[in-house]
Protein backbone atom coordinates (compact mmCIF):
# COMPACT_ATOMS: atom_id res chain seq x y z
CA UNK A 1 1.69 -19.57 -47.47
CA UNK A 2 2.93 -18.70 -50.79
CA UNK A 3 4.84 -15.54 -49.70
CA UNK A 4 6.69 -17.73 -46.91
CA UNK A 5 8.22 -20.49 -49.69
CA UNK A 6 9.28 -17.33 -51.48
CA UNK A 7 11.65 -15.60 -48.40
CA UNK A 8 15.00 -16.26 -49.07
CA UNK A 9 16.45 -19.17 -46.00
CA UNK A 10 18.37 -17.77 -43.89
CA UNK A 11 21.38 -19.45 -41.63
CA UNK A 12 20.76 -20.54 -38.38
CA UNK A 13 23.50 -17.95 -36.82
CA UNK A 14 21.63 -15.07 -38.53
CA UNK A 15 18.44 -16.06 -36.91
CA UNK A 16 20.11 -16.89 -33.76
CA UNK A 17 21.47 -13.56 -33.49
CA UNK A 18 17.96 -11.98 -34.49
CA UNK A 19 16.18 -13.92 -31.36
CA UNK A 20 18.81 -13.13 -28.87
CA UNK A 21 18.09 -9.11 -30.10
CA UNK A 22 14.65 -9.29 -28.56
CA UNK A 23 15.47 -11.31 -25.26
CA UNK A 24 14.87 -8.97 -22.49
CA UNK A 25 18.10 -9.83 -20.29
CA UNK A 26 18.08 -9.53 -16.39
CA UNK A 27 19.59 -6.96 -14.51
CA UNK A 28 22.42 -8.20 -12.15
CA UNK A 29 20.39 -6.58 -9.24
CA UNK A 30 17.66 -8.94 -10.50
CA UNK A 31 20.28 -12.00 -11.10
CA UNK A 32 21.90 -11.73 -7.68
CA UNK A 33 18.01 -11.93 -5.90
CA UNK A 34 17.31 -14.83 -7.74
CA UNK A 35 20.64 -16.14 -7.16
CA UNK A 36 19.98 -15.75 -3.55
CA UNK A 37 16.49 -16.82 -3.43
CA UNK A 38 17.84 -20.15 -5.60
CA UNK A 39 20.62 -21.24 -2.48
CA UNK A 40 18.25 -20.38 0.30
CA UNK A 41 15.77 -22.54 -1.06
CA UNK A 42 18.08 -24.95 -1.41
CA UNK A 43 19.55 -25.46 1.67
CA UNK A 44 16.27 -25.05 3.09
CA UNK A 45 15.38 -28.26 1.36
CA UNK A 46 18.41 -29.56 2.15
CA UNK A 47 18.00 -29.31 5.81
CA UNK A 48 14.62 -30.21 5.46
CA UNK A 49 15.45 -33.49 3.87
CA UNK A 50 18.45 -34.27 6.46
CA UNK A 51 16.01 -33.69 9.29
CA UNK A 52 13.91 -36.32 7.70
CA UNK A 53 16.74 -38.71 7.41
CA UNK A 54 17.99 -38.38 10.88
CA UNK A 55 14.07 -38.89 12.16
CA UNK A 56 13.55 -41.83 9.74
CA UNK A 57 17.07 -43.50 11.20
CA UNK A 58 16.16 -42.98 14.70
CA UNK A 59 12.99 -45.29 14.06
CA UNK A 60 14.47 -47.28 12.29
CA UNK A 61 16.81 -47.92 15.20
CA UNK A 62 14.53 -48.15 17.69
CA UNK A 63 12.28 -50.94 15.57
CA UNK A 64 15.29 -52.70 15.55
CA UNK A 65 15.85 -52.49 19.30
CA UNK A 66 12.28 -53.55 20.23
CA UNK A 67 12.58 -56.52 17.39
CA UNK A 68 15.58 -57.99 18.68
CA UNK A 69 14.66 -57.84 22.80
């Protein structure tokens, strides 16, 4: 512990920059799957989740019909 109160503080910038030297950064052939993979997902969910609305209304409609006869 001793030898760690004893290193001279350095800035946050300096140790920013010394991090982002050992990220290992994506390829853009790796970016643009992911990127891909991300929206189809997406709008898979997104139809998905309309699908369920549309049911969910349609019930809803027809419990209403059946209440009010």
């Amino acid at each position: 512990m001793p030898e760690i109160e004893n290193k001279p503080k350095r800035s946050f910038m300096q140790n920013m920059k010394t991090e982002l030297k050992k990220v290992v950064w994506p390829s853009s052939k790796q970016v643009s799957k992911s990127t891909v993979a991300t929206i189809s997902f997406v709008l898979l969910i997104a139809v998905i989740l309309a699908l369920l609305n549309w049911g969910f209304s349609e019930l809803s409609n027809f419990w209403w019909k059946l209440i009010i006869k």
